[in-house]
Protein backbone atom coordinates (compact mmCIF):
# COMPACT_ATOMS: atom_id res chain seq x y z
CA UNK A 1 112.49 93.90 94.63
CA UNK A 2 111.82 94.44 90.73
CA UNK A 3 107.98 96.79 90.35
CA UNK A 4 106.13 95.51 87.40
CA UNK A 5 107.62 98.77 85.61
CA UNK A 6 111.14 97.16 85.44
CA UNK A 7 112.26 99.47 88.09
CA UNK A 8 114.34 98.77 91.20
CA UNK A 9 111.69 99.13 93.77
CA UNK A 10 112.21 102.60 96.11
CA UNK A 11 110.87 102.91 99.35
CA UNK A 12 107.87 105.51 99.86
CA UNK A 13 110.71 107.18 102.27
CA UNK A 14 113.68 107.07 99.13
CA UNK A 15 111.12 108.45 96.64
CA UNK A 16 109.76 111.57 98.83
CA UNK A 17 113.91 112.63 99.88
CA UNK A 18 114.19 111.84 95.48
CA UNK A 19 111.12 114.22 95.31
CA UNK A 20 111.77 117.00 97.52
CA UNK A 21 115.61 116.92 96.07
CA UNK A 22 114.02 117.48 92.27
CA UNK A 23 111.26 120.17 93.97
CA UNK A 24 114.40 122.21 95.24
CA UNK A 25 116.87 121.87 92.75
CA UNK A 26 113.79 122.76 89.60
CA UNK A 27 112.73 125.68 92.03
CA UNK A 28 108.33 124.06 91.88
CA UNK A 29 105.90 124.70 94.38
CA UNK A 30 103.52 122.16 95.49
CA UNK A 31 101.08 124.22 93.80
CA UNK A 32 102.53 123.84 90.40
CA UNK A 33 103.00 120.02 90.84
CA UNK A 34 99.02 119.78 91.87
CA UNK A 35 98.11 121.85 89.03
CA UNK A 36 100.33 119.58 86.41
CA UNK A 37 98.24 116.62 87.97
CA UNK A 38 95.07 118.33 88.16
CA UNK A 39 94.50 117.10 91.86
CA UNK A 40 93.92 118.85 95.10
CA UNK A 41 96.91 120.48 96.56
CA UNK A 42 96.85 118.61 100.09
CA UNK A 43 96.53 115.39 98.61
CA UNK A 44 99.34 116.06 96.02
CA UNK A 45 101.49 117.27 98.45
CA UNK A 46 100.68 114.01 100.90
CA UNK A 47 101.02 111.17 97.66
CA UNK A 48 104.50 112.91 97.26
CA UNK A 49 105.44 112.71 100.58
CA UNK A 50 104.58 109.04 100.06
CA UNK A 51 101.33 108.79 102.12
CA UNK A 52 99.14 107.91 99.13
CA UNK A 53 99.81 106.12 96.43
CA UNK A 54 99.25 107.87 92.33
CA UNK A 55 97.84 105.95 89.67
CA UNK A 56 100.53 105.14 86.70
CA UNK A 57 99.46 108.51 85.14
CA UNK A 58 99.83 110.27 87.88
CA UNK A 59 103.44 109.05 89.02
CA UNK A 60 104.39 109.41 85.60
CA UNK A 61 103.69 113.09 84.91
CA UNK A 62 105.25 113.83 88.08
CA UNK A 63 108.16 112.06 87.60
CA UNK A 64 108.46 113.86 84.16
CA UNK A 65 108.16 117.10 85.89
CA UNK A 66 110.41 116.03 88.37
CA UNK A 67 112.69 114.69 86.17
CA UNK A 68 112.96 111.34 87.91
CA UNK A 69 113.25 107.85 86.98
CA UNK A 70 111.22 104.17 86.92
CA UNK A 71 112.08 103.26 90.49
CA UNK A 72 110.49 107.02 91.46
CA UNK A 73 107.71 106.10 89.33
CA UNK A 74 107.43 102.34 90.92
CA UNK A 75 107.88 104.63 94.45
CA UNK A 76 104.83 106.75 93.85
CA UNK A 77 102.56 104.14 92.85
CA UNK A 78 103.43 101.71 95.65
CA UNK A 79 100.64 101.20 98.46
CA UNK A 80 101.74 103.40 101.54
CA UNK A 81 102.12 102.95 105.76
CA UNK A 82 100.50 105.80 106.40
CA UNK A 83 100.97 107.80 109.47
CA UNK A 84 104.48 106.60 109.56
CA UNK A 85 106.47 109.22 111.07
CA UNK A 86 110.40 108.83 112.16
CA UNK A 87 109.64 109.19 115.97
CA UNK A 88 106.44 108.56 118.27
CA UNK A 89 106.70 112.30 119.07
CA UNK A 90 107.18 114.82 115.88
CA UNK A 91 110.78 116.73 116.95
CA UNK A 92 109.95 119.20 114.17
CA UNK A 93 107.88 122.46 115.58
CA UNK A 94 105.17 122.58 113.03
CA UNK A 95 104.49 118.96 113.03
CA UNK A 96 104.64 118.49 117.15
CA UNK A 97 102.17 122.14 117.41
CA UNK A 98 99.70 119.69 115.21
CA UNK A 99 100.51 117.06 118.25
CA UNK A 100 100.53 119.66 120.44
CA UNK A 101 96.74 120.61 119.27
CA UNK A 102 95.55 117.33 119.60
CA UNK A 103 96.99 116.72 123.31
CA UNK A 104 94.98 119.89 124.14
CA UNK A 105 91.80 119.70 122.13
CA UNK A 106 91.40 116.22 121.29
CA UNK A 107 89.62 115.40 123.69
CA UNK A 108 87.05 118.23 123.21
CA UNK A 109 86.98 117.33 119.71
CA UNK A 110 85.81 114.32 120.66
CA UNK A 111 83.07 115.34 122.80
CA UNK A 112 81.74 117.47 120.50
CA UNK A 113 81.57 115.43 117.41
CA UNK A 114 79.72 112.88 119.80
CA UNK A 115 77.16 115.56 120.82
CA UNK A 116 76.60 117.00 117.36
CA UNK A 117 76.69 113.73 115.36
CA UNK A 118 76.47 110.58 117.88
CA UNK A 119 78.31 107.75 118.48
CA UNK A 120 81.15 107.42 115.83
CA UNK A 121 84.24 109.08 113.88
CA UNK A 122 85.48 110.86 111.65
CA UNK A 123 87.01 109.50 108.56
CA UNK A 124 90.61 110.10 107.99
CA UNK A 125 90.15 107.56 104.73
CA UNK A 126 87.10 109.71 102.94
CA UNK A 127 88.36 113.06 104.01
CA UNK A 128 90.01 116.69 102.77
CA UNK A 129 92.70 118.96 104.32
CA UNK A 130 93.05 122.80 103.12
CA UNK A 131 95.50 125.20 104.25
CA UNK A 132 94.89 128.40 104.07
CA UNK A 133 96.28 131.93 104.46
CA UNK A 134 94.10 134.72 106.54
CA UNK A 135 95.53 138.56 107.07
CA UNK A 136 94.73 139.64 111.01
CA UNK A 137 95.53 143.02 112.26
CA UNK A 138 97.41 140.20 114.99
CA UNK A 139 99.60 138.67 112.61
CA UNK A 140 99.20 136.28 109.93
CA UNK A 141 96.90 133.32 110.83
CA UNK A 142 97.05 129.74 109.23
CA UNK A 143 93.39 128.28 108.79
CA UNK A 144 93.80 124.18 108.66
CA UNK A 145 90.29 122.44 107.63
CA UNK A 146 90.22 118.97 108.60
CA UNK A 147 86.76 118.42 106.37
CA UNK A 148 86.15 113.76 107.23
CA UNK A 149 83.04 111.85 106.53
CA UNK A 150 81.04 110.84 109.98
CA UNK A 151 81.00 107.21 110.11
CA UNK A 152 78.88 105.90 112.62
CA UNK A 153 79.53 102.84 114.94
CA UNK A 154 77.31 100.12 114.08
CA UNK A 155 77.11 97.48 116.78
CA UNK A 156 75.54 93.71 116.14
């Protein structure tokens, strides 16, 4: 498939392996790349990954930085799957403790945002992730903020 930038279109999969490949090899952080496109870190790191897609400008400054070509470009723009991971159960440690979490405290999650807020959700569409770094006299701690809009069921 030919993008409307002339480019042999790459999968959202091809362009984040093309992406983390360019990362490595030019030695960036996420934190540089989300500085060059003045947008939040998180969602950088995600629209690289291939779970959002960039504007033109966006997929072009980072392919610049990346030094990668029109079908990266035609990659990063592209609309996304999202949520699509390789398995139905992340094999990777850090990905399945996030599963992990969520088989444990889901469920209290849920009952909690229903007592504090009602009947509804949180957003995973207008939402913000952080991850931060927190000394403990225990060891390092990582502090994840999952920070989603409450959208209320409506019924009739």
């Amino acid at each position: 498939m030919v993008s409307r930038y002339g480019a042999i279109m790459t999968t959202k999969q091809e362009t984040a392996a093309a992406v983390l490949a360019a990362k490595a090899r030019l030695g960036l952080t996420w934190q540089h790349l989300a500085d060059t496109l003045d947008a939040p870190l998180a969602w950088t790191t995600a629209a690289l990954l291939g779970q959002h897609p960039m504007s033109p400008e966006q997929a072009e400054t980072a392919a610049r930085v990346l030094e990668l070509g029109p079908d990266e470009v035609a990659g990063l723009v592209a609309q996304p799957t999202r949520g699509a991971l390789d398995q139905p159960v992340p094999t990777d440690p850090t990905i399945y403790r996030f599963y992990e979490v969520l088989q444990v405290y889901g469920p209290t999650i849920k009952e909690l945002i229903h007592e504090k807020f009602g009947d509804g959700i949180m957003s995973a569409i207008n939402f913000k992730i952080d991850v931060d770094r927190r000394e403990d006299p225990g060891g390092e701690r990582v502090v994840v903020t999952l920070d989603g809009k409450f959208l209320k069921y409506q019924w009739g």
